[in-house]
N, C-alpha and C. Protein backbone atom coordinates (compact mmCIF):
# COMPACT_ATOMS: atom_id res chain seq x y z
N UNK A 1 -3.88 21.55 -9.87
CA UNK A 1 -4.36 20.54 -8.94
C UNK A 1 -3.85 20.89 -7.55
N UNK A 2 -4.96 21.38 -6.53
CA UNK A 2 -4.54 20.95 -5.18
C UNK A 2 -3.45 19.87 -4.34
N UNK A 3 -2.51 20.08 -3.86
CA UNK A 3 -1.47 19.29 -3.36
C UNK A 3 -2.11 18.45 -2.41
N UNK A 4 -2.89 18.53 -2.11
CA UNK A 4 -3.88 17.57 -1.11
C UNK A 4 -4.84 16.17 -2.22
N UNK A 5 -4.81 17.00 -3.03
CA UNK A 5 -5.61 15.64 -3.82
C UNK A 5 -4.52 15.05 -4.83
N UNK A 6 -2.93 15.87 -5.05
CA UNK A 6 -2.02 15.28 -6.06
C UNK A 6 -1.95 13.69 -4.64
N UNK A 7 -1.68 14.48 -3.21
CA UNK A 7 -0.91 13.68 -2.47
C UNK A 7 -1.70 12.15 -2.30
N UNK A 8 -3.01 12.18 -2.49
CA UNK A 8 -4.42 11.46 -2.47
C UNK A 8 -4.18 10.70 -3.85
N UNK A 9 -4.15 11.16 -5.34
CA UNK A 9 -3.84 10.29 -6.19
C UNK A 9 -2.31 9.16 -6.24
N UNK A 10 -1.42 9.78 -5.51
CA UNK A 10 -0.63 9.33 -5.55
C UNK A 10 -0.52 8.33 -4.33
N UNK A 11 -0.97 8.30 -3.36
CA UNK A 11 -1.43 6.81 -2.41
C UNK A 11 -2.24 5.93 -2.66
N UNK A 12 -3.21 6.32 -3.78
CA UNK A 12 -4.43 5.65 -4.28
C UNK A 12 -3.53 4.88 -5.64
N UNK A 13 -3.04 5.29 -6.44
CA UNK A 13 -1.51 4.78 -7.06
C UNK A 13 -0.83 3.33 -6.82
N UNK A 14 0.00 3.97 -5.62
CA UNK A 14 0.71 3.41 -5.12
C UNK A 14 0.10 2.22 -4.29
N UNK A 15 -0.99 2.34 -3.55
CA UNK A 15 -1.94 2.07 -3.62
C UNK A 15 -2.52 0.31 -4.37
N UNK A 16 -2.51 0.52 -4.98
CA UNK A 16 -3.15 -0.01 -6.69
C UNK A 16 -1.74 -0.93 -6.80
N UNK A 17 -0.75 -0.16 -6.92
CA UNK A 17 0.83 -1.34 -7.52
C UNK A 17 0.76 -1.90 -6.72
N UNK A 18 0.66 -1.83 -5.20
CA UNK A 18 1.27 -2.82 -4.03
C UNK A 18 0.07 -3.88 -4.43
N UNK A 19 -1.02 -3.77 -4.55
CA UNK A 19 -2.38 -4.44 -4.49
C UNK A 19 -2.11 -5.20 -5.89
N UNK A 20 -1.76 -4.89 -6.91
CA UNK A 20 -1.26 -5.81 -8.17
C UNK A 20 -0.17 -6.54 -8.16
N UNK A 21 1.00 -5.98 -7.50
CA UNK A 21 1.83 -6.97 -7.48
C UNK A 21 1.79 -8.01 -6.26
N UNK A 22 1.38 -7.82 -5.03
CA UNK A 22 1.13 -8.89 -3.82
C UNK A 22 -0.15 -10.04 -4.60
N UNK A 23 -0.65 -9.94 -5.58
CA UNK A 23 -1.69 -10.27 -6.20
C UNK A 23 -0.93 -11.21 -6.97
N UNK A 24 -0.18 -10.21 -8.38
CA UNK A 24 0.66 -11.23 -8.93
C UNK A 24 1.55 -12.15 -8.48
N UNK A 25 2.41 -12.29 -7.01
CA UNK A 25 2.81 -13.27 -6.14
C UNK A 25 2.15 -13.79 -5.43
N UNK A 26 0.97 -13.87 -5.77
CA UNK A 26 -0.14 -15.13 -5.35
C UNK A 26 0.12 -15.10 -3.67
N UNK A 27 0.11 -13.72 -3.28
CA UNK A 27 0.21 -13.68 -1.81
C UNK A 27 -1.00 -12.93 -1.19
N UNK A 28 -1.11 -13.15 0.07
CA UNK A 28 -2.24 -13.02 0.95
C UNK A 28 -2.33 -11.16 1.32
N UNK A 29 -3.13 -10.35 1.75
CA UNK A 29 -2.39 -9.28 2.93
C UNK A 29 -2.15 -9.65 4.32
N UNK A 30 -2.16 -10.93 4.88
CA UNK A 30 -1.60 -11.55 5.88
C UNK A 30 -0.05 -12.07 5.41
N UNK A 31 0.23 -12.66 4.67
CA UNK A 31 1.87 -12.60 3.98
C UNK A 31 2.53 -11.59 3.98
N UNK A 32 1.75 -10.30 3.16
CA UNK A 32 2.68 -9.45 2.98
C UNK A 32 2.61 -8.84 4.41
N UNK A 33 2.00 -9.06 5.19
CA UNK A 33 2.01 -8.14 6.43
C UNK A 33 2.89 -8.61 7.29
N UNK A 34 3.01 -10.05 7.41
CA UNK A 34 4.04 -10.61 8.11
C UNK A 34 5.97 -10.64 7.35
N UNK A 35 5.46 -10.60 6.01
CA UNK A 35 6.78 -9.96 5.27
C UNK A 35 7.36 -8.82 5.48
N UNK A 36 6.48 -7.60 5.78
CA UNK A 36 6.72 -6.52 5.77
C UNK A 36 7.18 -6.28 7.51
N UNK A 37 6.58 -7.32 8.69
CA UNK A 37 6.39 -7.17 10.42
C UNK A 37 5.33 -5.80 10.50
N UNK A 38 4.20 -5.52 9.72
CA UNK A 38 3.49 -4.98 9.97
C UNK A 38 2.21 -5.54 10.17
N UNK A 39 1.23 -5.03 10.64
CA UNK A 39 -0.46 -5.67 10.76
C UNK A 39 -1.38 -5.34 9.26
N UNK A 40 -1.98 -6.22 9.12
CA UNK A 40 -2.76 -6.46 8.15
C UNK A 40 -3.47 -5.43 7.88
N UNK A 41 -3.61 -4.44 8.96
CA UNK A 41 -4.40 -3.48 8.73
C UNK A 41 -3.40 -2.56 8.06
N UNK A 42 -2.61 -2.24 8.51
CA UNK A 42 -1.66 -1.43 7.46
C UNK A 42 -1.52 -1.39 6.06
N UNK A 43 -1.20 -2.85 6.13
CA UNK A 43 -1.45 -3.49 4.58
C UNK A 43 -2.18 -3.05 3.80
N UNK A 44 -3.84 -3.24 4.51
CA UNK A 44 -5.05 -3.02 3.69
C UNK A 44 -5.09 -1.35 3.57
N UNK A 45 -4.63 -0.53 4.54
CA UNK A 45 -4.50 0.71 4.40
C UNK A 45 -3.93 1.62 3.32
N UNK A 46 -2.54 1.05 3.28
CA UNK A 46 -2.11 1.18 1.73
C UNK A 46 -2.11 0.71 0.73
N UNK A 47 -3.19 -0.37 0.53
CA UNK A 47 -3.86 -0.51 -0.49
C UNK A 47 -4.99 -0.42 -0.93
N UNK A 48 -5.63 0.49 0.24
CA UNK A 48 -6.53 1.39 0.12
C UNK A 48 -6.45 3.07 -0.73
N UNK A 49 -5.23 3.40 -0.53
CA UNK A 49 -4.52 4.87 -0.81
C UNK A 49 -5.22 5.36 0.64
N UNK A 50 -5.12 4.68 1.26
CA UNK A 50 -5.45 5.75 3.14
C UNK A 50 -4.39 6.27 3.65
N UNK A 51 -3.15 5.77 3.33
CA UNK A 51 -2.20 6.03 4.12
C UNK A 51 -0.95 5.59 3.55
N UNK A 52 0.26 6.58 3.74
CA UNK A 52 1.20 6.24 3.17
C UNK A 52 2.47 4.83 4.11
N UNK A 53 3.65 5.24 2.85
CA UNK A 53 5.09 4.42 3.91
C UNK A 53 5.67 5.11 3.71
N UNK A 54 6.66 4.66 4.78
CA UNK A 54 8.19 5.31 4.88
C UNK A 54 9.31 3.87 4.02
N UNK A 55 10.06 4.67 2.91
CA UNK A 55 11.14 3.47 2.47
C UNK A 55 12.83 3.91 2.84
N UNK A 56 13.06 2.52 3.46
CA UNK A 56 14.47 2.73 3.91
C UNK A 56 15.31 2.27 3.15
N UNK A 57 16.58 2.53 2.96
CA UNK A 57 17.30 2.37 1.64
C UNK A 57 18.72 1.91 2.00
């Protein structure tokens, strides 16, 4: 598999969990966007698999 389409399944993924679990907490992508201090569009972005995050630890 091309590293360009592993990197593509794996935002589309990740993707998918953020979008099931903001779902299962009966939350908005306006919640999580204001949870997160990001814009809604972001939100919808990575739960699109368009685009990744950065996690700080």
């Amino acid at each position: 598999m091309k590293k360009s389409n592993r990197k593509q399944e794996l935002l589309q993924t990740i993707g998918n969990n953020v979008k099931s679990l903001r779902l299962a907490k009966g939350m908005t992508q306006e919640q999580l966007a204001e949870k997160l201090d990001h814009s809604v569009n972001f939100v919808s972005l990575i739960e699109l698999g368009k685009s990744g995050m950065s996690v700080e630890i």
